[in-house]
PDB file of N, CA and C in Angstrom:
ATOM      1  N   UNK A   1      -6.731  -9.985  -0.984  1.00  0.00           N
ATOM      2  CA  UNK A   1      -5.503  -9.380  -0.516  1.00  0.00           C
ATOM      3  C   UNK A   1      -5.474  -7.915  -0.922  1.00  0.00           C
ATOM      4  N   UNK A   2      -4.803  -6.962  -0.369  1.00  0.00           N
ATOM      5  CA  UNK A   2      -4.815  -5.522  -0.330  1.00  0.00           C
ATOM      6  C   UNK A   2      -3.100  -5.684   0.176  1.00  0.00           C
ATOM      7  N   UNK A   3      -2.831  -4.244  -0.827  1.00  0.00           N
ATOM      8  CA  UNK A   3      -1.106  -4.272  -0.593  1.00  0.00           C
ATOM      9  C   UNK A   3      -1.391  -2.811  -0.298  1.00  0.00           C
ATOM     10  N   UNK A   4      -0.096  -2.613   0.750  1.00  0.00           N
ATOM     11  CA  UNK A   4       0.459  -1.114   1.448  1.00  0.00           C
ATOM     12  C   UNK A   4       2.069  -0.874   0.175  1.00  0.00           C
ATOM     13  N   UNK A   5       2.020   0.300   0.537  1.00  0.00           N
ATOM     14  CA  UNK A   5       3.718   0.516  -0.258  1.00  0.00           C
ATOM     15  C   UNK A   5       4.063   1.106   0.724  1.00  0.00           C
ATOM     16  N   UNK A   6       5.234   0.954   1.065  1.00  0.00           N
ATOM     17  CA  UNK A   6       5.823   1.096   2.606  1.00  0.00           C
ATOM     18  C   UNK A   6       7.416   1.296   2.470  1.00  0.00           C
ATOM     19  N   UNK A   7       8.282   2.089   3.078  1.00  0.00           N
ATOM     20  CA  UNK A   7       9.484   2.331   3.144  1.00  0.00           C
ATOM     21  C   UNK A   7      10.060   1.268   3.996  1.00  0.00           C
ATOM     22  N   UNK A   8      11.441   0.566   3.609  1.00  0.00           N
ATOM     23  CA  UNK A   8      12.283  -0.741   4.608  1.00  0.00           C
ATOM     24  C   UNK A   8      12.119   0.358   5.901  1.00  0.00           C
ATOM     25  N   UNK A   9      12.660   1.059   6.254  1.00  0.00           N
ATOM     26  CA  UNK A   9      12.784   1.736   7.715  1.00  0.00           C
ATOM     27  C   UNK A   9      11.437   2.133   8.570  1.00  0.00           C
ATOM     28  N   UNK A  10      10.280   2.299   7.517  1.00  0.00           N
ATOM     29  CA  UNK A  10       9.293   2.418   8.172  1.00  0.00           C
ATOM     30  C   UNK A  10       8.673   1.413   8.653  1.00  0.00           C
ATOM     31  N   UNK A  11       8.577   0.106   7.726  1.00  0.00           N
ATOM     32  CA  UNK A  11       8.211  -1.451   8.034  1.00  0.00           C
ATOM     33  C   UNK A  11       9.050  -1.901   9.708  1.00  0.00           C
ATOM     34  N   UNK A  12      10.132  -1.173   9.019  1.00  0.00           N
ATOM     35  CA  UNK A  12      11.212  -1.483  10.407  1.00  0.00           C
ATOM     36  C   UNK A  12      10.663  -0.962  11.560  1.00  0.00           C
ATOM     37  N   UNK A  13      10.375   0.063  11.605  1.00  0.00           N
ATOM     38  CA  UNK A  13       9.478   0.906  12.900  1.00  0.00           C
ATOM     39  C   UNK A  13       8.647   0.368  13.282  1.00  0.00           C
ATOM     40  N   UNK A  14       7.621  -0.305  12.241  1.00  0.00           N
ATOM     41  CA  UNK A  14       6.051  -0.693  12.591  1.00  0.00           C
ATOM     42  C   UNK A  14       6.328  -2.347  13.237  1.00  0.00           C
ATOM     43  N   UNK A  15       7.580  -2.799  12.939  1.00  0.00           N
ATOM     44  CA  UNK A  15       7.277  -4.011  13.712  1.00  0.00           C
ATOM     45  C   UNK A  15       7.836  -4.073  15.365  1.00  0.00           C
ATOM     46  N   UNK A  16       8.761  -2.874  15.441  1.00  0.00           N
ATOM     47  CA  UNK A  16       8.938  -2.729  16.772  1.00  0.00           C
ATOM     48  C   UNK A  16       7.313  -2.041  17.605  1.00  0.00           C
ATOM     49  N   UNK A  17       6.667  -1.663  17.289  1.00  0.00           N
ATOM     50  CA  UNK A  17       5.689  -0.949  17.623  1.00  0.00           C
ATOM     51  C   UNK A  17       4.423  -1.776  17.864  1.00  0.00           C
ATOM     52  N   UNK A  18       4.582  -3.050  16.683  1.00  0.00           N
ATOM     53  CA  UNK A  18       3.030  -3.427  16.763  1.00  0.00           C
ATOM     54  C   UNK A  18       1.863  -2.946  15.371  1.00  0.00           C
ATOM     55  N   UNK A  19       2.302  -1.991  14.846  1.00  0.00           N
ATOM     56  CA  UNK A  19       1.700  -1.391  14.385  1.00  0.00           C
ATOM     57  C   UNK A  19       1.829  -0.707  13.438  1.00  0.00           C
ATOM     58  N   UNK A  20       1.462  -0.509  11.603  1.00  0.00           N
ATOM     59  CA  UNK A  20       2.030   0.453  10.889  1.00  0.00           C
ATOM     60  C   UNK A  20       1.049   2.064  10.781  1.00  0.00           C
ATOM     61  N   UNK A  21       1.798   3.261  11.328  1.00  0.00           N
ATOM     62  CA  UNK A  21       0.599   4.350  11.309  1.00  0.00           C
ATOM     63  C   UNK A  21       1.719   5.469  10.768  1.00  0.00           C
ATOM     64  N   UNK A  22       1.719   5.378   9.320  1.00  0.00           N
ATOM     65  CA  UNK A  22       2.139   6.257   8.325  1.00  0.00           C
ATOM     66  C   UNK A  22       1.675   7.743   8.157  1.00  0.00           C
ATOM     67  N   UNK A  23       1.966   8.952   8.138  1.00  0.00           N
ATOM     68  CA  UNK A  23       1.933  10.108   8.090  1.00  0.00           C
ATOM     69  C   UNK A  23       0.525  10.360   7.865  1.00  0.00           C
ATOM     70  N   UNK A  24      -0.143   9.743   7.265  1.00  0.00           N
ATOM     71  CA  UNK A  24      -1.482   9.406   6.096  1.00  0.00           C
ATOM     72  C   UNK A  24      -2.729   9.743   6.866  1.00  0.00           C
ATOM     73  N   UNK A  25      -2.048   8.976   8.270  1.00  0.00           N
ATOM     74  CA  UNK A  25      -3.386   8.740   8.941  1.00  0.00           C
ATOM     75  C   UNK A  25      -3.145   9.838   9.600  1.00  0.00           C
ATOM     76  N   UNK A  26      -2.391  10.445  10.198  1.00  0.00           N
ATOM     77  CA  UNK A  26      -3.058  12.428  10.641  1.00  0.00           C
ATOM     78  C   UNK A  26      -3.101  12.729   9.986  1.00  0.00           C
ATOM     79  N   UNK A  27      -3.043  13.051   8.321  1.00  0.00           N
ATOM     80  CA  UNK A  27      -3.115  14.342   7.517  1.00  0.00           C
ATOM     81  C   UNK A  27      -4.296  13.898   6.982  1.00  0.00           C
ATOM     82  N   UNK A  28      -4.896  13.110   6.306  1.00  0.00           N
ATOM     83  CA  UNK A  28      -6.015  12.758   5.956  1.00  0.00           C
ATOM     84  C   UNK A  28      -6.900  11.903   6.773  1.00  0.00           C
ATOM     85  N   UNK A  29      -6.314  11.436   7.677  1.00  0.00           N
ATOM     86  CA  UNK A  29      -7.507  10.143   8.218  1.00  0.00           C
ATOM     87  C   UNK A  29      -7.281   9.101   8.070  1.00  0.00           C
ATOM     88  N   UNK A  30      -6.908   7.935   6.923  1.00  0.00           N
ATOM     89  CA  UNK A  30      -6.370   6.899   6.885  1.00  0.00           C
ATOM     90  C   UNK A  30      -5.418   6.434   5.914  1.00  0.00           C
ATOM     91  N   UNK A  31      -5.213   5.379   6.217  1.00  0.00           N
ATOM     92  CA  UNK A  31      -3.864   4.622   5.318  1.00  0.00           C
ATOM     93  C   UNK A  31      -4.438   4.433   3.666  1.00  0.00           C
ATOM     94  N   UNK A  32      -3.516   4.554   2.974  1.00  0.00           N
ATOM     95  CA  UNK A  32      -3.880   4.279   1.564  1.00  0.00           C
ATOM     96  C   UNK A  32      -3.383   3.138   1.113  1.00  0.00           C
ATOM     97  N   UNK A  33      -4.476   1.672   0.836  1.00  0.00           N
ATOM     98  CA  UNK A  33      -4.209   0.817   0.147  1.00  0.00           C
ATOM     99  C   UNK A  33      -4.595   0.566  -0.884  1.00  0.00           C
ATOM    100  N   UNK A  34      -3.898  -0.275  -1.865  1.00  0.00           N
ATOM    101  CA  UNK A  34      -4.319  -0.866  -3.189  1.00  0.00           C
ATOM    102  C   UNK A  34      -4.792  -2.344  -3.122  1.00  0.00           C
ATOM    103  N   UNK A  35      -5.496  -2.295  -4.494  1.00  0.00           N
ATOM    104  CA  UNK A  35      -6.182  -3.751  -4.637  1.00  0.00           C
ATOM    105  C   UNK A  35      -4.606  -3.914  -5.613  1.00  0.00           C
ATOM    106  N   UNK A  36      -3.871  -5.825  -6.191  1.00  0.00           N
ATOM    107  CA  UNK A  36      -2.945  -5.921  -6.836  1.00  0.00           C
ATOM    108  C   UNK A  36      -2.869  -5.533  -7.998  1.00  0.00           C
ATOM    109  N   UNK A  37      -4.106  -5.379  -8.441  1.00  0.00           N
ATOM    110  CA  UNK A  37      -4.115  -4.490 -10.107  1.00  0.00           C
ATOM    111  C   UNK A  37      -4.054  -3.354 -10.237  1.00  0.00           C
ATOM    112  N   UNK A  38      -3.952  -2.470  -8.920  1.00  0.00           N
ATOM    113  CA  UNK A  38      -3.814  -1.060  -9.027  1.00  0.00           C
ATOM    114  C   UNK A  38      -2.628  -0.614  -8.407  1.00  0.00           C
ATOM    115  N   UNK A  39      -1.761  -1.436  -7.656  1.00  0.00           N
ATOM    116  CA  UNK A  39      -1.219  -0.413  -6.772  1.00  0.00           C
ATOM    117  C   UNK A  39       0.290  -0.114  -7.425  1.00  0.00           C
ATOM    118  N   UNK A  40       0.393   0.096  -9.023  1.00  0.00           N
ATOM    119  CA  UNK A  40       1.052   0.542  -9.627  1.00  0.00           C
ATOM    120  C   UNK A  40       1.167   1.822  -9.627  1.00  0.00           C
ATOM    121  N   UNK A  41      -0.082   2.241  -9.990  1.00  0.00           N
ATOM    122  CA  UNK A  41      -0.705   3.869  -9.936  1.00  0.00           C
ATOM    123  C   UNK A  41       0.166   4.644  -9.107  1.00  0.00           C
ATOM    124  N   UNK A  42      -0.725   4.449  -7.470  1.00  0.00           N
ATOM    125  CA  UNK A  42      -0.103   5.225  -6.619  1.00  0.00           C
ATOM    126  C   UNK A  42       1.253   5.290  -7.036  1.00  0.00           C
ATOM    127  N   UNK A  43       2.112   4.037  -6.727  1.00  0.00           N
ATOM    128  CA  UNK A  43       3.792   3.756  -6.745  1.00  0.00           C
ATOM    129  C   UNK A  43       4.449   4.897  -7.642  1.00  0.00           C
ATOM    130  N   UNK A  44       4.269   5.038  -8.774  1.00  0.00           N
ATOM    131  CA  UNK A  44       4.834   5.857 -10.170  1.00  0.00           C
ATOM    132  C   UNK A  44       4.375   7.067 -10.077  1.00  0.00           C
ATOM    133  N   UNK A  45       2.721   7.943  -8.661  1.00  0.00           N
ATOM    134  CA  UNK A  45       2.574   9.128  -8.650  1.00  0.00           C
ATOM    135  C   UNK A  45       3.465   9.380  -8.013  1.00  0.00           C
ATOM    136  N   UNK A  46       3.873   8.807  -7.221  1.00  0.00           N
ATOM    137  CA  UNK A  46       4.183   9.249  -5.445  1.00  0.00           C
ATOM    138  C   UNK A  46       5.806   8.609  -5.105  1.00  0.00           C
ATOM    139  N   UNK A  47       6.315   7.672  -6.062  1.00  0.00           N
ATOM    140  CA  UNK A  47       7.553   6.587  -5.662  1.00  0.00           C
ATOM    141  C   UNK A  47       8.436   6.546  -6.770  1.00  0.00           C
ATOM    142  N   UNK A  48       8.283   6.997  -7.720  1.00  0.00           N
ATOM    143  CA  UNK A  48       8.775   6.651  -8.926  1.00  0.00           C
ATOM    144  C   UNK A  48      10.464   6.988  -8.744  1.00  0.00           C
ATOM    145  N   UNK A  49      11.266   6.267  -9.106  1.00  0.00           N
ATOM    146  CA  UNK A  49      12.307   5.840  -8.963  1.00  0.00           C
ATOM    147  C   UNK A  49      13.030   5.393  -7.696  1.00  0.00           C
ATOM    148  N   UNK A  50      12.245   5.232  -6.490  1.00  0.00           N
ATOM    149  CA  UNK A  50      12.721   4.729  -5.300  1.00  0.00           C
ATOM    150  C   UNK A  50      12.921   3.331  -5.049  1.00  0.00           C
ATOM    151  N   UNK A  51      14.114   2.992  -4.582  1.00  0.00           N
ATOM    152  CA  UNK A  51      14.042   1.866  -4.393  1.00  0.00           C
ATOM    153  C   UNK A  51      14.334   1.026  -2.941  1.00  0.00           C
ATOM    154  N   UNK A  52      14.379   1.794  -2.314  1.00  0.00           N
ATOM    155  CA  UNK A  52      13.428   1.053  -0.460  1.00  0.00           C
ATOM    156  C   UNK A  52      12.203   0.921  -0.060  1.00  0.00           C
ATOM    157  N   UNK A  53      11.642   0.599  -1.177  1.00  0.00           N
ATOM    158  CA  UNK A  53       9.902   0.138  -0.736  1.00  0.00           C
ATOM    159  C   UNK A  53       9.777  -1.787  -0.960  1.00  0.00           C
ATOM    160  N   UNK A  54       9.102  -1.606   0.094  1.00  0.00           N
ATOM    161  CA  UNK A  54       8.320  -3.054   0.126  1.00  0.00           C
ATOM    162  C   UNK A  54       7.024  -3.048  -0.146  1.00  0.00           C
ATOM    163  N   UNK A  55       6.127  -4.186  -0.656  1.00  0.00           N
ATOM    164  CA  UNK A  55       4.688  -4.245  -0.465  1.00  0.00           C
ATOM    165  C   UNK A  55       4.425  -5.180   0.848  1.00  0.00           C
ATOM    166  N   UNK A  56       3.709  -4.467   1.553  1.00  0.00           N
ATOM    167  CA  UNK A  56       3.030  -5.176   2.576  1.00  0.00           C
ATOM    168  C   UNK A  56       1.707  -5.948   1.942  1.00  0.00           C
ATOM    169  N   UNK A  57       1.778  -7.267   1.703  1.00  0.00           N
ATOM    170  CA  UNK A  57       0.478  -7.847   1.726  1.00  0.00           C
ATOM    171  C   UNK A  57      -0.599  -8.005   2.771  1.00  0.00           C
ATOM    172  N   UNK A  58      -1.657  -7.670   2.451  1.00  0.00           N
ATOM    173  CA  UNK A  58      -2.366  -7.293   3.747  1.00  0.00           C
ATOM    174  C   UNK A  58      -3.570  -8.085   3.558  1.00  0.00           C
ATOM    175  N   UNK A  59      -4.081  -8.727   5.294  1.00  0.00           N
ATOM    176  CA  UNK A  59      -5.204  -9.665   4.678  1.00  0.00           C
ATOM    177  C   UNK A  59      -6.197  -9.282   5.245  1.00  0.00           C
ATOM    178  N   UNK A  60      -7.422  -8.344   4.454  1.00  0.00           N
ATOM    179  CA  UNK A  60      -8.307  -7.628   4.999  1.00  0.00           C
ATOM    180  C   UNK A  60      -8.937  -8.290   6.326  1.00  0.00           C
ATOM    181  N   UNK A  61      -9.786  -9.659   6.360  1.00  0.00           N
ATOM    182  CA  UNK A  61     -10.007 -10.033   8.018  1.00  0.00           C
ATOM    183  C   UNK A  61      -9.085 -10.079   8.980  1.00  0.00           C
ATOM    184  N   UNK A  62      -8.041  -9.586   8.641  1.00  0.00           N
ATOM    185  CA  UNK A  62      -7.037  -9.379  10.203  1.00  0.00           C
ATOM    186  C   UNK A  62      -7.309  -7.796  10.345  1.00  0.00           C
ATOM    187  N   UNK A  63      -8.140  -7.181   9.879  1.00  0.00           N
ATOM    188  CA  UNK A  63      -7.568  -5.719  10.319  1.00  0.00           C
ATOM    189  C   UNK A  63      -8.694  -5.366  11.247  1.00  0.00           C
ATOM    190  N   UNK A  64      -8.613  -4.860  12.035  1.00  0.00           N
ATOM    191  CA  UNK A  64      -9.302  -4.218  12.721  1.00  0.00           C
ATOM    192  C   UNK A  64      -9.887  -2.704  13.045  1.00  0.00           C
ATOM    193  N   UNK A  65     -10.014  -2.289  11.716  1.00  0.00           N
ATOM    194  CA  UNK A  65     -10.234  -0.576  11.315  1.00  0.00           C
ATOM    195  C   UNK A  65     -11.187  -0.837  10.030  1.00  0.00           C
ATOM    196  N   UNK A  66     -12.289  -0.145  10.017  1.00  0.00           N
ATOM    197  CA  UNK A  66     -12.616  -0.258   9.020  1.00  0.00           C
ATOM    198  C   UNK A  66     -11.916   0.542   7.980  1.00  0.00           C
ATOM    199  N   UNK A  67     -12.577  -0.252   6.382  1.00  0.00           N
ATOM    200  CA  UNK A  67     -11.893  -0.204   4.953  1.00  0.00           C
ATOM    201  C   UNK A  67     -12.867   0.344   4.535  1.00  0.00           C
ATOM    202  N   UNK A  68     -12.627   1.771   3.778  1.00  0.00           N
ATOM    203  CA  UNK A  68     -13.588   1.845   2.748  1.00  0.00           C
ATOM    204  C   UNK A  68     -13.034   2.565   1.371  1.00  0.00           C
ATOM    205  N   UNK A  69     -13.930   1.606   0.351  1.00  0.00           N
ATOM    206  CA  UNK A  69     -13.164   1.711  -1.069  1.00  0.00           C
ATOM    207  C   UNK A  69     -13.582   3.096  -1.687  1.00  0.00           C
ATOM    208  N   UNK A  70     -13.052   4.554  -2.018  1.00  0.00           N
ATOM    209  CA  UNK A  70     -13.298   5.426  -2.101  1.00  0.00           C
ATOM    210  C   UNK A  70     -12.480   5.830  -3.966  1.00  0.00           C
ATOM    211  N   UNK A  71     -12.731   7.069  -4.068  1.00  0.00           N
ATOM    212  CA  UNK A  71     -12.178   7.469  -5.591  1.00  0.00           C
ATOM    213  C   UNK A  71     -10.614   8.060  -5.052  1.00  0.00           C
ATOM    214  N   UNK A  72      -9.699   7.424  -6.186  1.00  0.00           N
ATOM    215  CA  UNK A  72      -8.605   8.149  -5.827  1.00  0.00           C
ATOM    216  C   UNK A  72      -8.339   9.198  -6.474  1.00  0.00           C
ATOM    217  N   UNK A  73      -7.437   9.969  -7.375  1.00  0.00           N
ATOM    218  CA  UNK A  73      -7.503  11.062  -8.066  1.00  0.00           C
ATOM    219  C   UNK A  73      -7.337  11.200  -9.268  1.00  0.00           C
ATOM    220  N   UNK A  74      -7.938  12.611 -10.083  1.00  0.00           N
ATOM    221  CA  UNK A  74      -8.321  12.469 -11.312  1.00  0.00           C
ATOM    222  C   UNK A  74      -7.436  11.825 -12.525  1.00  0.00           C
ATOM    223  N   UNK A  75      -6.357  11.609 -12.043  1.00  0.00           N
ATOM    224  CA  UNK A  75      -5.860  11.020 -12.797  1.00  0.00           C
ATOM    225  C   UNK A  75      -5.735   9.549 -12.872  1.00  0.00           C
ATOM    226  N   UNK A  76      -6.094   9.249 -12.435  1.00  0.00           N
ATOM    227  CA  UNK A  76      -6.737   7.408 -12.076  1.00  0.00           C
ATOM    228  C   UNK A  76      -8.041   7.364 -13.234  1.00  0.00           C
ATOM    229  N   UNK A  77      -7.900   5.614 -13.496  1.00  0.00           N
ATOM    230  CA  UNK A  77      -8.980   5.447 -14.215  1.00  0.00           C
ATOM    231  C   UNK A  77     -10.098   6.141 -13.926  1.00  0.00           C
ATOM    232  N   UNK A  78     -11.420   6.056 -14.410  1.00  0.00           N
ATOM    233  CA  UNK A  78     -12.747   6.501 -14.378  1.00  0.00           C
ATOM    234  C   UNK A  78     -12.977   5.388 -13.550  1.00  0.00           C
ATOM    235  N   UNK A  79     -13.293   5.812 -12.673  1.00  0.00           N
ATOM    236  CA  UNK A  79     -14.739   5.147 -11.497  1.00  0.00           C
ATOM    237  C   UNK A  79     -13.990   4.133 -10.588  1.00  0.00           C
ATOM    238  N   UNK A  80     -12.188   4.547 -11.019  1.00  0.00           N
ATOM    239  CA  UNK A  80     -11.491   3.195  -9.967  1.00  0.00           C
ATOM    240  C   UNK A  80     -11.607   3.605  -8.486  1.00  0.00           C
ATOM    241  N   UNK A  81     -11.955   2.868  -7.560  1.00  0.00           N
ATOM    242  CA  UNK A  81     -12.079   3.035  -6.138  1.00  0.00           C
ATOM    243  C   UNK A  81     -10.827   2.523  -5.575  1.00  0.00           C
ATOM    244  N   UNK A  82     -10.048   2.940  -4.287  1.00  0.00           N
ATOM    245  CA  UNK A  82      -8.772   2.337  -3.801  1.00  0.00           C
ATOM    246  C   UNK A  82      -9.240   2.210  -2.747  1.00  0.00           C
ATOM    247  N   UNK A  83      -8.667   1.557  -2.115  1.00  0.00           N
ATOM    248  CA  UNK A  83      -9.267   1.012  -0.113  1.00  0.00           C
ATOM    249  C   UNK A  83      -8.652   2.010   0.512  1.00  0.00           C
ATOM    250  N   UNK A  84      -8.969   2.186   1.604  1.00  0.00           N
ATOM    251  CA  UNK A  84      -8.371   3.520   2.702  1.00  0.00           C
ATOM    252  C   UNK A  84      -8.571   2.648   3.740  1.00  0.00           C
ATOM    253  N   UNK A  85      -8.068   2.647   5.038  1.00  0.00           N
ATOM    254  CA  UNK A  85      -7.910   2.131   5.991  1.00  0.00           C
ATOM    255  C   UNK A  85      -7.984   3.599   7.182  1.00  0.00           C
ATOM    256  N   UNK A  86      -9.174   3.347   7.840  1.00  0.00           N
ATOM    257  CA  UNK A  86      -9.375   4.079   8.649  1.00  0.00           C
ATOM    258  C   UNK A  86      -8.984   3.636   9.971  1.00  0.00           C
ATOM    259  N   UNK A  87      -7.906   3.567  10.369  1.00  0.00           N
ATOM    260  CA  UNK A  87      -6.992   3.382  11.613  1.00  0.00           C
ATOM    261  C   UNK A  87      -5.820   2.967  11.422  1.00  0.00           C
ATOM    262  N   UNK A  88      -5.010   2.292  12.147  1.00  0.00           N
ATOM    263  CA  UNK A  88      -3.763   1.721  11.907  1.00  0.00           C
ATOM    264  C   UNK A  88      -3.516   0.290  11.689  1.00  0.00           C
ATOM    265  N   UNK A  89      -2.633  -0.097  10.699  1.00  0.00           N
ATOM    266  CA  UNK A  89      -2.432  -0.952  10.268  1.00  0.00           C
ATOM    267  C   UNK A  89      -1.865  -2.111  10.959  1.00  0.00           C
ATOM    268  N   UNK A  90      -2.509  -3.394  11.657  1.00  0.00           N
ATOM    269  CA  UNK A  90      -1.624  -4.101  12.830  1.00  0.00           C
ATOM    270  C   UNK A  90      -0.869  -5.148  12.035  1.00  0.00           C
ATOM    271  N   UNK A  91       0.427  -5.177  13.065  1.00  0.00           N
ATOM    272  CA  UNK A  91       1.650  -6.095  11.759  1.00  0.00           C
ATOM    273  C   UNK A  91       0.638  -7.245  11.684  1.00  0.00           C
ATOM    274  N   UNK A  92      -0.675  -8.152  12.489  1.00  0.00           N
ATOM    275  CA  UNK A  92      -0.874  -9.602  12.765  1.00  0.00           C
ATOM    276  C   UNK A  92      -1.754  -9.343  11.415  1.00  0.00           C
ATOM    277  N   UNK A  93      -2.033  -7.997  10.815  1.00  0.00           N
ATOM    278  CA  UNK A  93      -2.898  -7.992   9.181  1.00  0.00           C
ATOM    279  C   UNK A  93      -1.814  -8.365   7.996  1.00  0.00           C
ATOM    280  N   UNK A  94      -0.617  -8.244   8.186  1.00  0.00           N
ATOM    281  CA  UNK A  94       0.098  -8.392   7.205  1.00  0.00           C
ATOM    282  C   UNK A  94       0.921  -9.824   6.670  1.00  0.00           C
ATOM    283  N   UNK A  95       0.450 -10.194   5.928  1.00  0.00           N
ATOM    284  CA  UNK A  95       0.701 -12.067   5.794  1.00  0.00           C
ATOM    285  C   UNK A  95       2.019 -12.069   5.029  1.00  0.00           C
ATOM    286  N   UNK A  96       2.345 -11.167   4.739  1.00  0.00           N
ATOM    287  CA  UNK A  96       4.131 -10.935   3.854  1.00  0.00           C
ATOM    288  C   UNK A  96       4.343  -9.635   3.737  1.00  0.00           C
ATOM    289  N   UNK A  97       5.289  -9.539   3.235  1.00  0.00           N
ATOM    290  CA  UNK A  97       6.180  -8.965   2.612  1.00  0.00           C
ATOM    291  C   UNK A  97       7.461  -8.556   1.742  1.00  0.00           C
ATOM    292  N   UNK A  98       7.165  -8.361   0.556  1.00  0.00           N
ATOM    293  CA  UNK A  98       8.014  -8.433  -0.664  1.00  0.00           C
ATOM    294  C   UNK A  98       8.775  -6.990  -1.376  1.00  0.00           C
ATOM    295  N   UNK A  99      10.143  -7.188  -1.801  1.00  0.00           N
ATOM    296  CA  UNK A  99      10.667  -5.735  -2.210  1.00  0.00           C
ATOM    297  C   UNK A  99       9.906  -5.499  -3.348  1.00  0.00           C
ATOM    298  N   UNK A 100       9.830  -4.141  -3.468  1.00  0.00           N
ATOM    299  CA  UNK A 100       9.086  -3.276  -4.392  1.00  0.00           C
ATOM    300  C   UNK A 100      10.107  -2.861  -4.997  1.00  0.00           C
ATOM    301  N   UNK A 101      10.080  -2.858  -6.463  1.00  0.00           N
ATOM    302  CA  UNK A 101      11.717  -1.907  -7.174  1.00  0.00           C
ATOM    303  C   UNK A 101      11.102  -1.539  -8.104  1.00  0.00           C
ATOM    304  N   UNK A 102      11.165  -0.843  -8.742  1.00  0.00           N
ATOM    305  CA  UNK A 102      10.672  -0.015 -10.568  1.00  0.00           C
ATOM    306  C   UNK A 102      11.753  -0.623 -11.335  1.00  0.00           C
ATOM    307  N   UNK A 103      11.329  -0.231 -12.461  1.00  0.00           N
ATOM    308  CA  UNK A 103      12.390  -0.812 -13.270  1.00  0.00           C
ATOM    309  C   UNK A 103      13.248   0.119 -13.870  1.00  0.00           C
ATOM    310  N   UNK A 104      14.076  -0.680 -14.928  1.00  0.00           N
ATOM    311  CA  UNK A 104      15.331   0.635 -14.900  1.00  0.00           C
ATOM    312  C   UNK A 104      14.905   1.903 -15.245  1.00  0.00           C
ATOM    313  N   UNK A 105      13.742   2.049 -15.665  1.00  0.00           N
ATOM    314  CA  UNK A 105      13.486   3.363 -16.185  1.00  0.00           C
ATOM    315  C   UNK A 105      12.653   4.218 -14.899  1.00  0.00           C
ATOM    316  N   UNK A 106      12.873   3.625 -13.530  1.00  0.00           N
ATOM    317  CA  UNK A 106      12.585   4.232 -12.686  1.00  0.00           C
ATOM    318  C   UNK A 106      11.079   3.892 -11.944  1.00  0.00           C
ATOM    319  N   UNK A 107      10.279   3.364 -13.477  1.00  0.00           N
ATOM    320  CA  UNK A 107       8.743   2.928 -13.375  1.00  0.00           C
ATOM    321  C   UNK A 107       8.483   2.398 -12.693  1.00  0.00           C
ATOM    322  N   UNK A 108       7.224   2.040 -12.226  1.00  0.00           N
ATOM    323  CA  UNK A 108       6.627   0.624 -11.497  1.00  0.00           C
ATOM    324  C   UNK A 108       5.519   0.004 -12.662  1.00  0.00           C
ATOM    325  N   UNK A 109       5.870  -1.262 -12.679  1.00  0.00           N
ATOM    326  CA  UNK A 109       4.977  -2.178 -13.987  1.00  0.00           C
ATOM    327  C   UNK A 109       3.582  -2.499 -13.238  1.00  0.00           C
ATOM    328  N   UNK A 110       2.974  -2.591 -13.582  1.00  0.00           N
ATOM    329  CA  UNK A 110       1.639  -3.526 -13.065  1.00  0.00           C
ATOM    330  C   UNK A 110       2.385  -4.745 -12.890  1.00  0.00           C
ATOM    331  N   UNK A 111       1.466  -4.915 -11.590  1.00  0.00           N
ATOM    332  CA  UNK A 111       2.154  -6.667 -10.868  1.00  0.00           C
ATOM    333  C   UNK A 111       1.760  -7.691 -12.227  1.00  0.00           C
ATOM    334  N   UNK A 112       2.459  -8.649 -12.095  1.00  0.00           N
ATOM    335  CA  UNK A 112       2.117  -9.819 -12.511  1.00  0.00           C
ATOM    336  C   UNK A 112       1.267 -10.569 -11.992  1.00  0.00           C
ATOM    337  N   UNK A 113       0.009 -11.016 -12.583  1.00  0.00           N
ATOM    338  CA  UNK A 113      -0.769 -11.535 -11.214  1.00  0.00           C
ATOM    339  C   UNK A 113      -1.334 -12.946 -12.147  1.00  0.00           C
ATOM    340  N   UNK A 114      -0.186 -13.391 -12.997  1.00  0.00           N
ATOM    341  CA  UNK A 114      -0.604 -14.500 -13.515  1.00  0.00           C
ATOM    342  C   UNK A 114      -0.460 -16.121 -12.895  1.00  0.00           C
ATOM    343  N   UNK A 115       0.623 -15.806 -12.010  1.00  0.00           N
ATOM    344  CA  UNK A 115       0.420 -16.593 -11.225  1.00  0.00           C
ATOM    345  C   UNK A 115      -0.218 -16.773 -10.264  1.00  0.00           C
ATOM    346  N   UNK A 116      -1.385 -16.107  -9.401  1.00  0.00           N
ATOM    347  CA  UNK A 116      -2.009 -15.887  -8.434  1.00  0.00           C
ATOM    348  C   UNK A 116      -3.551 -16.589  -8.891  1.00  0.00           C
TER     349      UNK A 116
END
């Protein structure tokens, strides 16, 4: 599984459409996803205290764009790679979706992935 962080209104867009294609993919080329042990990172560079995000769970054989796991930035672990999605994201890749919130201090925790 691979998770998107995604705005409620934008999720909202992408299911009238068919399709999620976030700002990401003209300015750089593709979508930025996380594996579940990372996609704290991004959340707290880029999200930190927002609270209209969802995670899109995403199930890599539904997508139809290739993925490739690349370095994200220097401030990320040493040698961690994040998935990029080179095209657009189709809703039939996304097997859920769950609210994303930080906690009171605005943060995002690393998922819990003890139950998984």
């Amino acid at each position: 599984m691979l998770l998107h962080i995604c705005a409620i209104d934008d999720w909202r867009l992408a299911q009238e459409r068919g399709e999620h294609r976030p700002s990401s993919l003209d300015d750089v080329g593709f979508i930025h996803l996380s594996a579940p042990d990372q996609v704290h990172l991004p959340a707290n560079r880029l999200y930190a205290g927002r609270t209209d995000l969802m995670l899109l769970h995403v199930d890599p054989d539904r997508l139809t764009a290739r993925v490739r796991w690349e370095p994200g930035v220097p401030t990320d672990p040493a040698s961690m790679l994040f998935p990029h999605l080179y095209g657009p994201l189709p809703i039939a890749a996304v097997s859920s979706v769950t609210p994303y919130l930080p906690g009171p201090d605005g943060s995002f925790a690393p998922l819990d992935l003890s139950g998984t």
